[in-house]
Structures are given as C-alpha cells and as structure tokens.
PDB file of N, CA and C in Angstrom:
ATOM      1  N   UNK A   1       0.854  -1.182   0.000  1.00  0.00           N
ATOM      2  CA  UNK A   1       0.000   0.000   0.000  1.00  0.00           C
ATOM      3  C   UNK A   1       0.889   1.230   0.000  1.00  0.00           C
ATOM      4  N   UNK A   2       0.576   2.300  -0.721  1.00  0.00           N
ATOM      5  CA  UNK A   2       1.322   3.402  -0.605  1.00  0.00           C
ATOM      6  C   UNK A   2       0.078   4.643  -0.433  1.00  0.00           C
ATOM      7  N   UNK A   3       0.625   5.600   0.306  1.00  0.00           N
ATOM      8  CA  UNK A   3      -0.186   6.446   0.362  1.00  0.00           C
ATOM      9  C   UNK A   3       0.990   7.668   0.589  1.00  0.00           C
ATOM     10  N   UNK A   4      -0.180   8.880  -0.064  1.00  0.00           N
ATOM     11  CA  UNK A   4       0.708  10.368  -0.750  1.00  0.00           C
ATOM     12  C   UNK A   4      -0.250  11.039   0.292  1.00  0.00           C
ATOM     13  N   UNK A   5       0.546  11.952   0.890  1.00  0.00           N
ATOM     14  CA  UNK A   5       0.053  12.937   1.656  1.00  0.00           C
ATOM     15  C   UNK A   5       0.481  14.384   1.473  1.00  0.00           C
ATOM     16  N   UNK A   6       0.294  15.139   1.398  1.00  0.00           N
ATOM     17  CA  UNK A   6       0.548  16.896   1.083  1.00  0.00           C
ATOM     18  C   UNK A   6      -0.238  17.634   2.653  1.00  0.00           C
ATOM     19  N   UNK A   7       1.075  17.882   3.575  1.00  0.00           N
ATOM     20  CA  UNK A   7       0.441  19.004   4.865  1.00  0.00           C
ATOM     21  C   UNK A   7       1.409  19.503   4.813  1.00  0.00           C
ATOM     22  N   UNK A   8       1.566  20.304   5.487  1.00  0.00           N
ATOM     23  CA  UNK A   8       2.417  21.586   6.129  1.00  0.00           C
ATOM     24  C   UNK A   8       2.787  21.545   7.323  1.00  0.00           C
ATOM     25  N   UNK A   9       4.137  21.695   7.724  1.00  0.00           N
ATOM     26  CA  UNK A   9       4.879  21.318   9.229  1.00  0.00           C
ATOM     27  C   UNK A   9       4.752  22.938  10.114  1.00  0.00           C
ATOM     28  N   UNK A  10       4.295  22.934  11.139  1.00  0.00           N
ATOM     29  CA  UNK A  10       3.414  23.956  12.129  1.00  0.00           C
ATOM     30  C   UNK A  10       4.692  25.217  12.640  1.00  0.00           C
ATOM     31  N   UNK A  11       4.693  25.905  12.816  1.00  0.00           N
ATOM     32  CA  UNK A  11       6.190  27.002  13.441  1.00  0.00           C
ATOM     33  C   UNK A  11       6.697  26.165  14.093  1.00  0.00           C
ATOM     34  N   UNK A  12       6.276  25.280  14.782  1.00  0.00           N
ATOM     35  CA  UNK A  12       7.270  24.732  15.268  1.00  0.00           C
ATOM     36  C   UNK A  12       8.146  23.458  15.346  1.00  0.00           C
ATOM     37  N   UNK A  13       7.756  23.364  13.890  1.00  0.00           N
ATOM     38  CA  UNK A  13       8.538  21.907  13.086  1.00  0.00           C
ATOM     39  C   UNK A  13       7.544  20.580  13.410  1.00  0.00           C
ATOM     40  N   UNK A  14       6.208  21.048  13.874  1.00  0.00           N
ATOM     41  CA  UNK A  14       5.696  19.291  13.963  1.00  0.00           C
ATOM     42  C   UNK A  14       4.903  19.582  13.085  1.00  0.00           C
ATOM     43  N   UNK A  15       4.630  17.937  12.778  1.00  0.00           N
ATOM     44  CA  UNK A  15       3.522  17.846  11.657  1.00  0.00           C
ATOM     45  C   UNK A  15       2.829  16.422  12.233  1.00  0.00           C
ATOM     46  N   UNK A  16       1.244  16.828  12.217  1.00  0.00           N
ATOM     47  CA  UNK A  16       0.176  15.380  12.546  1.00  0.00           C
ATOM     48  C   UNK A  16       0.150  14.523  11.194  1.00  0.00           C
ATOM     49  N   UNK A  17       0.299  13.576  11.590  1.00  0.00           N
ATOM     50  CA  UNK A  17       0.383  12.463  10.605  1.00  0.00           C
ATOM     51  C   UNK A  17      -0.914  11.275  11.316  1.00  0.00           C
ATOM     52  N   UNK A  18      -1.835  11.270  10.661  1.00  0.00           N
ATOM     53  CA  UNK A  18      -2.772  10.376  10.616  1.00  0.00           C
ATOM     54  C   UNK A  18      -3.196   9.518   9.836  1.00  0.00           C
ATOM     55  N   UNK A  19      -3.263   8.478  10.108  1.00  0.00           N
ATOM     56  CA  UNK A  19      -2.980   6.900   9.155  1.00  0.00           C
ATOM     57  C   UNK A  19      -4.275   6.129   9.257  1.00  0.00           C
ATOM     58  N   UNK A  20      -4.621   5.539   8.042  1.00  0.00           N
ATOM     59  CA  UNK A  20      -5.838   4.592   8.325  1.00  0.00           C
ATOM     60  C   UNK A  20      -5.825   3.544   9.410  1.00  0.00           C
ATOM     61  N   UNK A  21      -6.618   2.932  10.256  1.00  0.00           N
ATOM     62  CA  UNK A  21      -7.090   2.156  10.891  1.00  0.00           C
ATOM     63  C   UNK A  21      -6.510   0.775  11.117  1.00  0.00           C
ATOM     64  N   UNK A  22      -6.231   0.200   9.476  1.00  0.00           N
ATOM     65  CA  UNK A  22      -5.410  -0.618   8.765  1.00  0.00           C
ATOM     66  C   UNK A  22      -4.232  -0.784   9.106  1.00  0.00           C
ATOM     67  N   UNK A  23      -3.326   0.327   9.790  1.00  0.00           N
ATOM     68  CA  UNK A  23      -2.083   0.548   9.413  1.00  0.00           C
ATOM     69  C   UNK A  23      -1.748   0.216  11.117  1.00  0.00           C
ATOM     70  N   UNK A  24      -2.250  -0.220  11.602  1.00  0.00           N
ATOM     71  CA  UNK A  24      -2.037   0.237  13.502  1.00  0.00           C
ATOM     72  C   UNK A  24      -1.489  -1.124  13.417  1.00  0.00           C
ATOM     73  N   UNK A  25      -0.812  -0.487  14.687  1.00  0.00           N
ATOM     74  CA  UNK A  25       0.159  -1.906  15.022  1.00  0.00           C
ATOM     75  C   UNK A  25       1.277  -2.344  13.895  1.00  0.00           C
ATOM     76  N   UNK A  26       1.668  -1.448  12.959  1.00  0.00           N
ATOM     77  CA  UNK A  26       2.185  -2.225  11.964  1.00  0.00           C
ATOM     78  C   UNK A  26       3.581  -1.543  11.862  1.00  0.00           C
ATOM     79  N   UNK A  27       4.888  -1.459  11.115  1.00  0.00           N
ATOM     80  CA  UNK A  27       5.634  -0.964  11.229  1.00  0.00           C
ATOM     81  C   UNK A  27       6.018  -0.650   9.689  1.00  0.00           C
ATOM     82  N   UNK A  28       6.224   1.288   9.814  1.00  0.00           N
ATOM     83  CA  UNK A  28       6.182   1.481   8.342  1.00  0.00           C
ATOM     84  C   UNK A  28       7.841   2.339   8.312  1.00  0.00           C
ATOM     85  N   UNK A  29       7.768   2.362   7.319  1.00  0.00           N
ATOM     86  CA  UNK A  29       8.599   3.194   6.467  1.00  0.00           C
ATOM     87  C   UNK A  29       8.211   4.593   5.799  1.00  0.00           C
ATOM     88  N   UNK A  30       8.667   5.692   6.642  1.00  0.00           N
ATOM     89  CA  UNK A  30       8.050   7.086   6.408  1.00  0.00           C
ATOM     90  C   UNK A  30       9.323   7.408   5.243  1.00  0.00           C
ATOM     91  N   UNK A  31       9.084   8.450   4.018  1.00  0.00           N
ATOM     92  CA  UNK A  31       9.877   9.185   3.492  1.00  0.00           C
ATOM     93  C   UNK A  31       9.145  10.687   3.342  1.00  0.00           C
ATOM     94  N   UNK A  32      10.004  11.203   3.969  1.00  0.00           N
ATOM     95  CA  UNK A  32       9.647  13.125   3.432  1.00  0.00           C
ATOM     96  C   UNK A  32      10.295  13.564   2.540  1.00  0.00           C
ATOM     97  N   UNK A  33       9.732  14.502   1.472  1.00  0.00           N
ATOM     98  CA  UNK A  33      10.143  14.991   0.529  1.00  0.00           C
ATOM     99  C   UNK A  33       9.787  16.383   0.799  1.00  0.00           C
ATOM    100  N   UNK A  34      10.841  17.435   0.257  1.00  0.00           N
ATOM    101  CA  UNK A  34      10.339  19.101   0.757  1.00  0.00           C
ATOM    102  C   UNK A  34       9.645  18.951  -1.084  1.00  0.00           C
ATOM    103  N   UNK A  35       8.564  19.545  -0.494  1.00  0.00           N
ATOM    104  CA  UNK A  35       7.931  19.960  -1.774  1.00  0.00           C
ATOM    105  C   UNK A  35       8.618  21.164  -3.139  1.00  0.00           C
ATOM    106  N   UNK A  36       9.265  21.784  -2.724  1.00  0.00           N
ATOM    107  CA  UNK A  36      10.019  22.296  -3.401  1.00  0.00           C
ATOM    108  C   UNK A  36      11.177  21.824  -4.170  1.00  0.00           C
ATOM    109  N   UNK A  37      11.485  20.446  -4.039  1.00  0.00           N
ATOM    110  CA  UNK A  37      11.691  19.744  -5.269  1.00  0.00           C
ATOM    111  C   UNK A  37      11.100  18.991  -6.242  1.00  0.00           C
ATOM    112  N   UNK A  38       9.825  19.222  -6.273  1.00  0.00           N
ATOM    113  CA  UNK A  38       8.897  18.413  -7.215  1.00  0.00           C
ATOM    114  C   UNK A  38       8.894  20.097  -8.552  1.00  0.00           C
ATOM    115  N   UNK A  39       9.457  19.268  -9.330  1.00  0.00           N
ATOM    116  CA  UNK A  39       9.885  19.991 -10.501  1.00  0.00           C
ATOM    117  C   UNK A  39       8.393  20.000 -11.519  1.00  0.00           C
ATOM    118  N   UNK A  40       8.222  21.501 -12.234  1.00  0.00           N
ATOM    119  CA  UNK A  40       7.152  21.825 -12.968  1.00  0.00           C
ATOM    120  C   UNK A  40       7.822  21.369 -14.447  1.00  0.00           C
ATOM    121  N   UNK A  41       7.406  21.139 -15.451  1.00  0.00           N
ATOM    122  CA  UNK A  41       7.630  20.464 -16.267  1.00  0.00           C
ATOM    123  C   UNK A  41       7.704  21.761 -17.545  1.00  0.00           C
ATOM    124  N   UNK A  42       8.877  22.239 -18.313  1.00  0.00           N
ATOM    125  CA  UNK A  42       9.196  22.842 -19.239  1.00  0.00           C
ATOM    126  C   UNK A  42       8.063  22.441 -20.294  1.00  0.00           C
ATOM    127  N   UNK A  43       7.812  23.924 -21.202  1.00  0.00           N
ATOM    128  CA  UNK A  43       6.475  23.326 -22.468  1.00  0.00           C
ATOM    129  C   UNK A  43       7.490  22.614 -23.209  1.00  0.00           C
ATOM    130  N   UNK A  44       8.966  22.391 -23.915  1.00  0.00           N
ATOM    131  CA  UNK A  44       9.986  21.411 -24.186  1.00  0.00           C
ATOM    132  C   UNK A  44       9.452  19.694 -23.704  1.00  0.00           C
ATOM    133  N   UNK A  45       9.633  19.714 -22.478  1.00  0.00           N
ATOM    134  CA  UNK A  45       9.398  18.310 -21.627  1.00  0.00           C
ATOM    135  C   UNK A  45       8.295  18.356 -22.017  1.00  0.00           C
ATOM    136  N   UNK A  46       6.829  18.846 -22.347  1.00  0.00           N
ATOM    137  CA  UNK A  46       5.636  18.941 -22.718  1.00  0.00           C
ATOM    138  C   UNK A  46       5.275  18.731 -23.760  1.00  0.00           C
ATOM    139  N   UNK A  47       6.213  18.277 -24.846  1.00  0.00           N
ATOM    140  CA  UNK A  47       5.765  18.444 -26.214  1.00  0.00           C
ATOM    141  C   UNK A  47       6.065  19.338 -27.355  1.00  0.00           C
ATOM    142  N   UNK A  48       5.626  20.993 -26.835  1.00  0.00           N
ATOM    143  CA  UNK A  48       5.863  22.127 -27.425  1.00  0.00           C
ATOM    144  C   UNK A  48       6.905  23.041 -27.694  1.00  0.00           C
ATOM    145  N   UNK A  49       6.821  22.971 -29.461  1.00  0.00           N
ATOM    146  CA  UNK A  49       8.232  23.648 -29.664  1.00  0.00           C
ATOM    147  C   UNK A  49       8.926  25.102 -28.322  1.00  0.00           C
ATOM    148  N   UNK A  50      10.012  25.462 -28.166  1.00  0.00           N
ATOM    149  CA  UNK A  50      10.467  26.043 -27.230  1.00  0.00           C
ATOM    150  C   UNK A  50       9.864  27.338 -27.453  1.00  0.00           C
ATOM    151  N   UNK A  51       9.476  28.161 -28.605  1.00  0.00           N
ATOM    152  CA  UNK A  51       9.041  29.192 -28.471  1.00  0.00           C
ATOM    153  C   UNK A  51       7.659  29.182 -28.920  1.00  0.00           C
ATOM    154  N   UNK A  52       6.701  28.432 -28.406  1.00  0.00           N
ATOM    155  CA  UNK A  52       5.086  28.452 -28.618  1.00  0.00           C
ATOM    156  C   UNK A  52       4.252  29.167 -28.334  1.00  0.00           C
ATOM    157  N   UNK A  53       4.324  28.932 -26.855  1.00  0.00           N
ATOM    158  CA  UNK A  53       3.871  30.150 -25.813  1.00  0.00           C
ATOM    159  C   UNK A  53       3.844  31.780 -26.330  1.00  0.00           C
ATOM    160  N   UNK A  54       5.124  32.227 -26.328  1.00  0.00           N
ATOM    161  CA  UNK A  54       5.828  33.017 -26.846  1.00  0.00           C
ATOM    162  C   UNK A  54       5.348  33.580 -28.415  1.00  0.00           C
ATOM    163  N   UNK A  55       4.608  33.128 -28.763  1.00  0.00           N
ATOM    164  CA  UNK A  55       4.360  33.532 -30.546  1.00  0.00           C
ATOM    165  C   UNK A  55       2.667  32.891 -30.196  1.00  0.00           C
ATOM    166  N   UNK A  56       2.096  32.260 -29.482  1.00  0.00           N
ATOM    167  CA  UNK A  56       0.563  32.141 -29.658  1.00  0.00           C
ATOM    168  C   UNK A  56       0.051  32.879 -28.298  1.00  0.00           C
ATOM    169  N   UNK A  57       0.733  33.494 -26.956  1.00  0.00           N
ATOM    170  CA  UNK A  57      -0.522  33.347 -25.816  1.00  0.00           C
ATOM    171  C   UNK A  57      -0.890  35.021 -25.955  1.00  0.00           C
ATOM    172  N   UNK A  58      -2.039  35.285 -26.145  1.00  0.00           N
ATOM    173  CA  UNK A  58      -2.494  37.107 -26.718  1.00  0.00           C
ATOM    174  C   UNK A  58      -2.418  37.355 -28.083  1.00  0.00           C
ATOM    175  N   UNK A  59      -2.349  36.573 -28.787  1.00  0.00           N
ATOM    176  CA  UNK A  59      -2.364  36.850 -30.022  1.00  0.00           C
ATOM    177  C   UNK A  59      -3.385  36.730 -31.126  1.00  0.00           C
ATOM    178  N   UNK A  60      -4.725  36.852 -29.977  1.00  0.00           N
ATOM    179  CA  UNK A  60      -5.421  36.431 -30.702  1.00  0.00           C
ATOM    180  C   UNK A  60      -6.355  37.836 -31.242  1.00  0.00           C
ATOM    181  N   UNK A  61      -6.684  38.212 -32.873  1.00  0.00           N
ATOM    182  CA  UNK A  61      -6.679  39.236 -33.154  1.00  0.00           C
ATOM    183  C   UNK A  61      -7.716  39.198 -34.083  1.00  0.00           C
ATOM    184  N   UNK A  62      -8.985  38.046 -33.960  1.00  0.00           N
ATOM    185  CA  UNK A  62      -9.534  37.847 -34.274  1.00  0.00           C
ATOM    186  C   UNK A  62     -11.289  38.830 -33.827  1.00  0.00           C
ATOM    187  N   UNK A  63     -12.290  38.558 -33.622  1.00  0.00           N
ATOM    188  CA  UNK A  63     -13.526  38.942 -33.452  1.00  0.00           C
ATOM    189  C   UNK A  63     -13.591  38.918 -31.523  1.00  0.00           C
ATOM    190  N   UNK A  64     -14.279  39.965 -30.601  1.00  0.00           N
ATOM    191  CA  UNK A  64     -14.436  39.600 -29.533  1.00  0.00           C
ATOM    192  C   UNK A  64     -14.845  37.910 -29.166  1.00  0.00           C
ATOM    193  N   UNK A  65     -14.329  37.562 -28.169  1.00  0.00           N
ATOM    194  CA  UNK A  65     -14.526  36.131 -27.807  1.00  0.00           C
ATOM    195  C   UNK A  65     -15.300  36.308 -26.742  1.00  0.00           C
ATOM    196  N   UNK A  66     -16.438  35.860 -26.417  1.00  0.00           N
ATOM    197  CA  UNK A  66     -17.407  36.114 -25.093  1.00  0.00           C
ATOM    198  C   UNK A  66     -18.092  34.750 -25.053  1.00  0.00           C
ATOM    199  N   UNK A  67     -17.845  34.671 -23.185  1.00  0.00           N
ATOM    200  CA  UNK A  67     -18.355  33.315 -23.201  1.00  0.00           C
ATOM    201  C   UNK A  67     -20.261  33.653 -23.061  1.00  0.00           C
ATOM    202  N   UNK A  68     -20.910  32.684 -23.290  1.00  0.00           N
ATOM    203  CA  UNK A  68     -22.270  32.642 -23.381  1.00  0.00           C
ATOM    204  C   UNK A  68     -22.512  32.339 -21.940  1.00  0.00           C
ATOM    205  N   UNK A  69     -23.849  32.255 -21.398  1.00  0.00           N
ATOM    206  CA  UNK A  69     -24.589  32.355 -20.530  1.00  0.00           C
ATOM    207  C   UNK A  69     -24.162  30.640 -20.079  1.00  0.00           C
ATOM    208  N   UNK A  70     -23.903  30.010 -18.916  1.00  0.00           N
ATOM    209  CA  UNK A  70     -23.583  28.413 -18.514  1.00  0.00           C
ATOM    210  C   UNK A  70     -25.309  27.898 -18.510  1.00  0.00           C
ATOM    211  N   UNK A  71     -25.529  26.736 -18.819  1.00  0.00           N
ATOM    212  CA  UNK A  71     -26.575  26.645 -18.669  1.00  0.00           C
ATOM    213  C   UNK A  71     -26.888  24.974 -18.063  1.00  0.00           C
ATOM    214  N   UNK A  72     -27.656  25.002 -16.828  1.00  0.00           N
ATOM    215  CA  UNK A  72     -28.069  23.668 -16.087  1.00  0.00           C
ATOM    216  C   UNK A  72     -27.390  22.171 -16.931  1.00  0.00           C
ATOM    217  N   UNK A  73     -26.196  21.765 -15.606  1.00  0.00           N
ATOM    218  CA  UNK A  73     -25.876  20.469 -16.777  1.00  0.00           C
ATOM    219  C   UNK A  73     -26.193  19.222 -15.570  1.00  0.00           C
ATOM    220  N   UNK A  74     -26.119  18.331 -15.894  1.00  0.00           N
ATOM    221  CA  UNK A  74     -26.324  16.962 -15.008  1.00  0.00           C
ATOM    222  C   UNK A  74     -25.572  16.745 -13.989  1.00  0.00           C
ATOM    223  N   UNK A  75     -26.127  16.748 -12.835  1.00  0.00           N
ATOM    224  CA  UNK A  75     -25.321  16.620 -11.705  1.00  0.00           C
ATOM    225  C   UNK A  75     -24.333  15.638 -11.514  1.00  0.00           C
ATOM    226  N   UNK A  76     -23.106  16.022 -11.260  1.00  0.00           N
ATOM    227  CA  UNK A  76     -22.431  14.788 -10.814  1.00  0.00           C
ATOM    228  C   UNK A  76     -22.563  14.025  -9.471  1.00  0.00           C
ATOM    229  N   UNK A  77     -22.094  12.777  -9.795  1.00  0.00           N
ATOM    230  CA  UNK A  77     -21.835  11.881  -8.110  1.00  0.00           C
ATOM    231  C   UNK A  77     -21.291  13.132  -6.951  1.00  0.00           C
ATOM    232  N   UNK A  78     -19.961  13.931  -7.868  1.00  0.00           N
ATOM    233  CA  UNK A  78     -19.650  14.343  -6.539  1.00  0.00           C
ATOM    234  C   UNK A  78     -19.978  15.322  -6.135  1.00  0.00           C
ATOM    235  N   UNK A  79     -21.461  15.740  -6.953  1.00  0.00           N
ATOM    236  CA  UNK A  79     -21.748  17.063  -6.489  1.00  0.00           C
ATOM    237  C   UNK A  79     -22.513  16.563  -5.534  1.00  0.00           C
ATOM    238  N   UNK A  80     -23.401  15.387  -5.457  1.00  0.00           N
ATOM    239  CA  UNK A  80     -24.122  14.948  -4.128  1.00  0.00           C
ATOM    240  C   UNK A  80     -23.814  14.943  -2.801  1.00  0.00           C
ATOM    241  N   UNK A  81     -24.357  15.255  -2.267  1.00  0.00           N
ATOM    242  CA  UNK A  81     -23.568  15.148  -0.868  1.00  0.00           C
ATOM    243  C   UNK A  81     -24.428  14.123  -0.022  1.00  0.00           C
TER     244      UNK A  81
END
C-alpha cells in the first residue's frame, strides 16, 4: 500500500500524521520529501516547440470572444452530498 500525503509542518517543526485504521500496530517506512523539489515540467518536456507560448498566448486578433450564458448540466456523483 502506498499512500501520498501533502500538509504543512506547524512554526514549530511538527507535523500530525494520521494513518488509516489498517495501518495500527504495523511498522512502516516514512519518506519526506520538501515539496520544493517536485519539478514543474518545461512546455519542451511537454511536447511544445520552445518558443510556442511566446508567438501564440495574446495573439489572438480575431472577433471579440465572449463566453455565453452556462446553462443547467447533469449533476455529478460528486456534487451529491
């Protein structure tokens, strides 16, 4: 089983760590990672030639673009509560 967690450690360096039910009594193996090495991914690493962005984002010089009125769509599961 692996499980990913994302919290924030308190001023004064602790952090609550709460584990399923499952997990008691058992002996694990914690790894921390500072979030500030989880690397954002270049539009390059993405696919897109290096200067894409750069030559398409505002350039659009076409007719006003306006979004229309949203109109009633099918509820999802997780909109149920």
């Amino acid at each position: 089983m692996q499980i990913k967690l994302k919290s924030k450690v308190d001023a004064e360096g602790k952090l609550l760590l709460q584990l399923p039910q499952q997990l008691a009594n058992q002996e694990l193996v914690i790894i921390i990672t500072d979030s500030s090495e989880e690397k954002i991914p270049t539009p390059e690493q993405l696919g897109y030639p290096t200067d894409f962005f750069d030559k398409t984002a505002g350039k659009w010089e076409g007719e006003f673009l306006a979004r229309e009125n949203l109109v009633d769509c099918d509820r999802r599961i997780w909109d149920i509560e």
